[in-house]
Protein backbone atom coordinates (compact mmCIF):
# COMPACT_ATOMS: atom_id res chain seq x y z
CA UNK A 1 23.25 -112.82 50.65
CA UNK A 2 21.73 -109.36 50.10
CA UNK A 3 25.45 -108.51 49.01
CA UNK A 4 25.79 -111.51 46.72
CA UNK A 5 22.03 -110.10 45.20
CA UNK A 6 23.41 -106.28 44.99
CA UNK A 7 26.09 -106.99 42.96
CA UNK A 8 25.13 -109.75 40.86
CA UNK A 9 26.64 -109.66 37.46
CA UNK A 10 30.03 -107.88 39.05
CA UNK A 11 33.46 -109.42 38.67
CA UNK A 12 33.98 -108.94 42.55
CA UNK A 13 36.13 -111.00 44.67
CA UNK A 14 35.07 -112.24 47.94
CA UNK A 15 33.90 -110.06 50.69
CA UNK A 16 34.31 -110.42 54.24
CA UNK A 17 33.85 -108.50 57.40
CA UNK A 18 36.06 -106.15 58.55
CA UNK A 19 37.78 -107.20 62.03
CA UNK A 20 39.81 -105.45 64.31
CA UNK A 21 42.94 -106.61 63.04
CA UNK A 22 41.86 -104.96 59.61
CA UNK A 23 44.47 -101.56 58.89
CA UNK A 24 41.41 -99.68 58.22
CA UNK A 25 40.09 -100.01 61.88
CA UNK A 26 43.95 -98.45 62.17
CA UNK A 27 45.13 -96.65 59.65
CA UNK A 28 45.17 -92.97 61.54
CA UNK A 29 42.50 -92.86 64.35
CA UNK A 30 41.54 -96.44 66.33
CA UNK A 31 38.31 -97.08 65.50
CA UNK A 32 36.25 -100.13 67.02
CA UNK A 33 33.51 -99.77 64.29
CA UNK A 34 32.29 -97.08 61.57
CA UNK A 35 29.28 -94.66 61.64
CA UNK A 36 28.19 -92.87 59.22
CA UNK A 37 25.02 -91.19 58.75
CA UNK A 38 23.44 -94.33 60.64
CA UNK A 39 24.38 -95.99 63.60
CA UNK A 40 27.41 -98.00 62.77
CA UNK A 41 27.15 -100.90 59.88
CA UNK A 42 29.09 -104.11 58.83
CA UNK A 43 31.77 -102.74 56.81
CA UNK A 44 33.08 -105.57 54.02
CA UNK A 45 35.95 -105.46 52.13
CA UNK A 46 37.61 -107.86 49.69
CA UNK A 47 39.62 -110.86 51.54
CA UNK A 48 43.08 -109.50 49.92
CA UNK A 49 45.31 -112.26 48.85
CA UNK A 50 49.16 -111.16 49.64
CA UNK A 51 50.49 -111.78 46.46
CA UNK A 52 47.91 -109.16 44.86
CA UNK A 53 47.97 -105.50 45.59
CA UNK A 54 50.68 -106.16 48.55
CA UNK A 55 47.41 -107.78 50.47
CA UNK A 56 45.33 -104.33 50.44
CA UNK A 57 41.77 -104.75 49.87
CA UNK A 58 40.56 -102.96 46.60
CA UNK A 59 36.72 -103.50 47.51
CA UNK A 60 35.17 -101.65 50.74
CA UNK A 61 31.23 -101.79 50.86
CA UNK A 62 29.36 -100.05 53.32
CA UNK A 63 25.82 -99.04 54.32
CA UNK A 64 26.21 -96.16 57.12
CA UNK A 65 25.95 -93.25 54.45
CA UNK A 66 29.40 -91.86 55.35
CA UNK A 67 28.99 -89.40 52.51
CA UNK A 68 25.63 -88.02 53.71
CA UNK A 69 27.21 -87.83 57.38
CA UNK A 70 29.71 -85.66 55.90
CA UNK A 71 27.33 -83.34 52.86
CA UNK A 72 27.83 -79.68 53.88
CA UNK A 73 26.01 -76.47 52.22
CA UNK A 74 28.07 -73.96 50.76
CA UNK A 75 28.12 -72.14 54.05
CA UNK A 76 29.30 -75.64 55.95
CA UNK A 77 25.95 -76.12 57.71
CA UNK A 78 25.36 -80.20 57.76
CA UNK A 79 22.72 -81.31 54.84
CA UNK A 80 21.78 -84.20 56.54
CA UNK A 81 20.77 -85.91 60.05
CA UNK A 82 22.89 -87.89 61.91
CA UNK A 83 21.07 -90.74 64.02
CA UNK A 84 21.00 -91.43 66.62
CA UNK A 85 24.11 -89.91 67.81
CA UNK A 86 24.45 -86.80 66.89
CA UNK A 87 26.92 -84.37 66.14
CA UNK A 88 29.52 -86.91 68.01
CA UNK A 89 28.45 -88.96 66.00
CA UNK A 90 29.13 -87.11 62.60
CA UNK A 91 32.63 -86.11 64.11
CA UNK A 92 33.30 -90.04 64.34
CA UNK A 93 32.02 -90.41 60.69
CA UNK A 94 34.72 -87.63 59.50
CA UNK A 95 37.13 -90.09 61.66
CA UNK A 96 36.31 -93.22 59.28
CA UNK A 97 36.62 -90.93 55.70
CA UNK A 98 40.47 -89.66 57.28
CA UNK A 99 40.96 -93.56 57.61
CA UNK A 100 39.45 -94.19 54.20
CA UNK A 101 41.76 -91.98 53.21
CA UNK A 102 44.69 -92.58 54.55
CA UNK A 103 44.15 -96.92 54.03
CA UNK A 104 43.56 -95.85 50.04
CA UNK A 105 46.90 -93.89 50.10
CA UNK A 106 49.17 -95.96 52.62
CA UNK A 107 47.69 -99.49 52.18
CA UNK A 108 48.44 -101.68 54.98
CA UNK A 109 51.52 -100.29 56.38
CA UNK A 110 50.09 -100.42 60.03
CA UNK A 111 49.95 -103.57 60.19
CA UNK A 112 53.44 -104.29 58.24
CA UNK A 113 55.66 -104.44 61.56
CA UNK A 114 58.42 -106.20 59.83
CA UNK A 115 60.06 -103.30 59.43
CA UNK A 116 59.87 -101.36 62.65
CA UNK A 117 63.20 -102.29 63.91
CA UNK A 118 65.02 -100.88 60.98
CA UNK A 119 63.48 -97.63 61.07
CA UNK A 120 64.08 -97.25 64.39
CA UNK A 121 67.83 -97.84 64.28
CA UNK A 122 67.98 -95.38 61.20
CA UNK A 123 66.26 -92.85 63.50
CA UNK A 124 68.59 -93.40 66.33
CA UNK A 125 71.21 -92.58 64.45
């Protein structure tokens, strides 16, 4: 609801929860959930239909201040606090922009398997 309220007025499609399954929980390091600056939030992202955008979601919302868990001064000193975890937990919140990352530039190709067999063979040979 508070989602529905924040971006009222927006041409979004529908958000869901990210699950395990997701590629983003995936897409370099494993990662079971996703601090930030705060303990680790409810990521959403748009339920991707297949035939759009080869079923990557376009739309990830989150609230753990990943950007403030990652702010550095010009001499790399951390701007901000991390809570409650930490500097392990700021290394984990570097861990979930590398995934960010890598899901915006590789899509869903962990979890497109399909293809595994193939490659293998080819790299056999």
């Amino acid at each position: 609801e508070r989602l529905a309220e924040l971006f009222h007025g927006l041409d979004l499609p529908p958000l869901a929860p990210v699950d395990g399954d997701h590629a983003l929980s995936k897409s370099f390091y494993l990662m079971p959930n996703f601090p930030g600056r705060f303990a680790p939030r409810t990521v959403w992202v748009d339920t991707p239909r297949s035939q759009v955008n080869d079923g990557v979601s376009t739309v990830i919302v989150a609230g753990s201040d990943f950007a403030g868990a990652w702010a550095v001064d010009r001499f790399g000193a951390s701007l901000l606090p991390v809570t409650p975890g930490g500097e392990e937990q700021r290394e984990m919140a570097r861990r979930v922009g590398v995934n960010l990352v890598m899901y915006a530039l590789t899509g869903n190709y962990k979890t497109d398997q399909v293809h595994v067999p193939a490659l293998l063979e080819r790299l056999g040979q």
